[in-house]
N, C-alpha and C. Protein backbone atom coordinates (compact mmCIF):
# COMPACT_ATOMS: atom_id res chain seq x y z
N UNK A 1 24.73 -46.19 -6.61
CA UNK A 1 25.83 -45.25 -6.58
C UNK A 1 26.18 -44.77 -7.98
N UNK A 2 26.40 -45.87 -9.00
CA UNK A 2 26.87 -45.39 -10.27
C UNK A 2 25.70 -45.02 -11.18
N UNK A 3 24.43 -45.35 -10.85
CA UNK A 3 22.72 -44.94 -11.52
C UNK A 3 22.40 -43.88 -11.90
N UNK A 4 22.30 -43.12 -13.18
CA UNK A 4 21.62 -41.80 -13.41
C UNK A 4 21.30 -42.17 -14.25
N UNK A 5 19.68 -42.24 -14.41
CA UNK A 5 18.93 -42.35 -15.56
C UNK A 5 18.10 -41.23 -15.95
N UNK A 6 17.81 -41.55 -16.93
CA UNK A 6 17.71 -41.69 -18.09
C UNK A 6 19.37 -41.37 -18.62
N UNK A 7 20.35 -42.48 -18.81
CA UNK A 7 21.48 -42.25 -19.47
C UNK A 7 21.76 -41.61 -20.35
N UNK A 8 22.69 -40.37 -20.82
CA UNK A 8 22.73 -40.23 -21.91
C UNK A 8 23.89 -41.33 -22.73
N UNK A 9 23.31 -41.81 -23.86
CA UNK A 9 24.00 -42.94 -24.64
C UNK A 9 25.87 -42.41 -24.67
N UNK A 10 26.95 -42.77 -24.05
CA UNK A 10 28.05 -42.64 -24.23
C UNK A 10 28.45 -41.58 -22.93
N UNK A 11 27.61 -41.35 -22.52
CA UNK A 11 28.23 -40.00 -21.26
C UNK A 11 28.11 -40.56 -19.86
N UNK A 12 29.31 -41.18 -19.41
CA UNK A 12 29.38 -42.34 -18.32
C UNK A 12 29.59 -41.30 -17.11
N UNK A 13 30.11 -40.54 -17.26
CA UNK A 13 30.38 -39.22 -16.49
C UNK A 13 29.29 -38.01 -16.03
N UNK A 14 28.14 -38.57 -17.17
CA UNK A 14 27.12 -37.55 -17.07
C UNK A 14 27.64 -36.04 -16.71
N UNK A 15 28.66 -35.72 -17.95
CA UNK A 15 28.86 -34.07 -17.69
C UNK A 15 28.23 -33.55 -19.37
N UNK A 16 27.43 -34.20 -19.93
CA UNK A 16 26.99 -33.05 -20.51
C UNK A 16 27.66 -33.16 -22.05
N UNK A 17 28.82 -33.81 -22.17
CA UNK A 17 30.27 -33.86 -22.81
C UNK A 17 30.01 -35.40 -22.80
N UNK A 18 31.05 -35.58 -24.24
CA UNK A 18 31.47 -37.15 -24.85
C UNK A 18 32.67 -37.08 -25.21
N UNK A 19 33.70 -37.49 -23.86
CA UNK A 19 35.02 -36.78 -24.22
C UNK A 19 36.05 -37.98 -23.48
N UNK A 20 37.57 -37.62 -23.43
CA UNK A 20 38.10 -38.69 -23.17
C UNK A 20 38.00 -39.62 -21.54
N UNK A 21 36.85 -38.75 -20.52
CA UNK A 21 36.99 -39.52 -19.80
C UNK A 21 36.11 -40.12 -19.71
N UNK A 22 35.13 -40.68 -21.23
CA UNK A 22 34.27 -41.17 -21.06
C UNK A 22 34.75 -42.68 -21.90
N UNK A 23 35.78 -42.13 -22.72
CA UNK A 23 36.30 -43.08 -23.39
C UNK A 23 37.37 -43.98 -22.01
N UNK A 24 37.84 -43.52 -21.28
CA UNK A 24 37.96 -44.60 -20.54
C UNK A 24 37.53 -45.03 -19.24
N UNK A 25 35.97 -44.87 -19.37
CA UNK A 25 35.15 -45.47 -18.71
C UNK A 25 34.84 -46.81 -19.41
N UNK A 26 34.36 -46.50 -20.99
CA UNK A 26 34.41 -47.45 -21.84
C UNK A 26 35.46 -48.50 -21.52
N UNK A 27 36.54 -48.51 -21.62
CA UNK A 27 37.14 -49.61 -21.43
C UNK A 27 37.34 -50.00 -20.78
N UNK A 28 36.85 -49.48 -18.80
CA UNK A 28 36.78 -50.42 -17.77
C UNK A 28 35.38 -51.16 -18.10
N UNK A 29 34.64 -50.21 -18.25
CA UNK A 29 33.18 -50.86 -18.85
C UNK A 29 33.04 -52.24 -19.67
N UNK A 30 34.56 -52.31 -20.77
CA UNK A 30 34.44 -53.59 -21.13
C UNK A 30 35.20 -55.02 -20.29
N UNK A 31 35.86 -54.35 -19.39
CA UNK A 31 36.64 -55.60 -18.76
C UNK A 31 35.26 -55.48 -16.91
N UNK A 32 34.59 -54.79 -16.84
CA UNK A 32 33.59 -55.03 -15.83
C UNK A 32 33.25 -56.19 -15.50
N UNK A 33 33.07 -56.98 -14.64
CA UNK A 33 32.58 -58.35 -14.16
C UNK A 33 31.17 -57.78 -13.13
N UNK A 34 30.77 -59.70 -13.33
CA UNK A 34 29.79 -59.22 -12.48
C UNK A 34 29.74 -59.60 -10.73
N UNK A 35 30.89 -59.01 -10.04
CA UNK A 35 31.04 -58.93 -9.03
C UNK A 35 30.79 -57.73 -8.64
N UNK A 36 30.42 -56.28 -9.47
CA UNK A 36 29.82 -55.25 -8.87
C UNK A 36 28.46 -55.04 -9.88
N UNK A 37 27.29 -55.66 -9.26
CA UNK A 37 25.92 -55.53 -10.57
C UNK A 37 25.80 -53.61 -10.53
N UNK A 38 25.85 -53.06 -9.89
CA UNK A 38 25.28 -51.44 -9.77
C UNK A 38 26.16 -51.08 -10.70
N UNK A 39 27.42 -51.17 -11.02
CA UNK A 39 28.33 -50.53 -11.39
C UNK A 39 28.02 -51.60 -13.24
N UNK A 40 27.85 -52.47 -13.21
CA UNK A 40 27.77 -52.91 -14.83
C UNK A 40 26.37 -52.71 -15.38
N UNK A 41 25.45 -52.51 -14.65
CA UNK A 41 24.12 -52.13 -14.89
C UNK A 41 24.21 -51.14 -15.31
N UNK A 42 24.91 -50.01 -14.98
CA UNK A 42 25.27 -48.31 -15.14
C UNK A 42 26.25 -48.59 -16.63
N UNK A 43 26.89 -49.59 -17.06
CA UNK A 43 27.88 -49.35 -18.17
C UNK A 43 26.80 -50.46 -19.68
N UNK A 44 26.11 -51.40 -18.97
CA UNK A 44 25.36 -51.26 -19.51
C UNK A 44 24.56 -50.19 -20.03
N UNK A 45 23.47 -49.93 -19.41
CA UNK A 45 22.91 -48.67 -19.90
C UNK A 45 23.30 -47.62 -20.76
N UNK A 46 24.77 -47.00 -20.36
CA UNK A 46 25.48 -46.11 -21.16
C UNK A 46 26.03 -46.43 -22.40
N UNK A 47 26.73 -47.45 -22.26
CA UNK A 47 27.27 -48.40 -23.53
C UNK A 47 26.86 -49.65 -24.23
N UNK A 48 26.46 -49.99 -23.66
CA UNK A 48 25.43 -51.40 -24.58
C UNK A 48 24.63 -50.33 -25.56
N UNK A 49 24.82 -49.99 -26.87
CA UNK A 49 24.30 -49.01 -27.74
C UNK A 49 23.35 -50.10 -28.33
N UNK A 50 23.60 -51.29 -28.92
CA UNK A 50 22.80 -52.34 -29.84
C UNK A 50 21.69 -53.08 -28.49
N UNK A 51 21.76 -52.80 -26.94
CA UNK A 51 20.97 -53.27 -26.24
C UNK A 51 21.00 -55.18 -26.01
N UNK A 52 22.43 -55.56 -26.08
CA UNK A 52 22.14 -57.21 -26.29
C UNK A 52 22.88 -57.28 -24.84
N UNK A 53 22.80 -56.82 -24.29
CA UNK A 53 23.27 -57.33 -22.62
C UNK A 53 24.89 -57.27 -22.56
N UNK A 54 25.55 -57.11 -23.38
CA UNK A 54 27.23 -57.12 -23.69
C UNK A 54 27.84 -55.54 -24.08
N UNK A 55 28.75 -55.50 -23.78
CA UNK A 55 29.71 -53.91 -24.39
C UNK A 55 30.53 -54.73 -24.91
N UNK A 56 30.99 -54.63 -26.21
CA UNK A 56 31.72 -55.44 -27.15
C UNK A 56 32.03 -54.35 -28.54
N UNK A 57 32.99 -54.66 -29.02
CA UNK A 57 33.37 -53.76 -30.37
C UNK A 57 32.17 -53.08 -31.31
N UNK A 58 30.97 -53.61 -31.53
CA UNK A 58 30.09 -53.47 -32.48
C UNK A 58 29.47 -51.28 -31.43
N UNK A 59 28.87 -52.29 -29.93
CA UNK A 59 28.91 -50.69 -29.49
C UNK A 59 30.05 -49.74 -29.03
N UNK A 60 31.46 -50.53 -29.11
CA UNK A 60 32.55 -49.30 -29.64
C UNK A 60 32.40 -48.46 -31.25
N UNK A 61 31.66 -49.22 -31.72
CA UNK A 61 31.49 -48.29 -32.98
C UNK A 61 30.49 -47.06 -33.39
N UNK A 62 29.62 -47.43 -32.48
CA UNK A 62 28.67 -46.15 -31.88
C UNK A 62 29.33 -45.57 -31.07
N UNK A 63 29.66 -46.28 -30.18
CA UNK A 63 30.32 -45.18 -28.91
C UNK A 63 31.30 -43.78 -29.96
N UNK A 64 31.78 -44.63 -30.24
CA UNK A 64 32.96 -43.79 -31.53
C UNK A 64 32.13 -43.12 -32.65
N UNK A 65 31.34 -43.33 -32.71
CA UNK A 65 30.17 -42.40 -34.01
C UNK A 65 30.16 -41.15 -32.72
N UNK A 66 29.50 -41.23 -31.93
CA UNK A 66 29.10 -40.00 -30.73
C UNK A 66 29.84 -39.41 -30.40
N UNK A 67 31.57 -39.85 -30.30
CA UNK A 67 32.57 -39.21 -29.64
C UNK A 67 33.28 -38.68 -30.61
N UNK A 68 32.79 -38.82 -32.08
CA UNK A 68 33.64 -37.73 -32.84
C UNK A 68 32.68 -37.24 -33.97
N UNK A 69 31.39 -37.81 -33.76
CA UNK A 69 30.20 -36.62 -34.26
C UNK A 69 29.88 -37.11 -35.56
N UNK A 70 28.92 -37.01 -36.21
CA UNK A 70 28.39 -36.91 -37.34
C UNK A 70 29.64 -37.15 -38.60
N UNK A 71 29.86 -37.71 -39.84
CA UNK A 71 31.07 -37.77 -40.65
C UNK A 71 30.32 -37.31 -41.92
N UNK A 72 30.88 -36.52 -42.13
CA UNK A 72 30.53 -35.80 -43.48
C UNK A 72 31.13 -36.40 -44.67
């Protein structure tokens, strides 16, 4: 149900956009259990940016590089 792959990294919404309702996908994404696997497999994918099986602060800091772009 929640599966679209090839994810784009931070776009939980898959619209295309890295915007605020992706930011709080992110943070159900971090309180997710694993009483729904389809649905943390999907926040995996999108948000696990460092790939270690966890959504934790380190890939809030990517997530947050993507959602406000490049820093000059």
């Amino acid at each position: 149900m929640y599966a679209f792959f090839p994810p784009t990294r931070g776009d939980f919404v898959d619209d295309f956009c890295i915007d605020l309702k992706d930011v709080a996908a992110f943070q159900h994404c971090m309180t997710a259990s694993n009483s729904d696997p389809d649905f943390l497999a999907t926040c995996l994918a999108v948000f696990d940016f460092n790939a270690n099986g966890c959504i934790d602060l380190t890939d809030f800091a990517a997530f947050h590089s993507t959602l406000t772009g490049p820093q000059r």
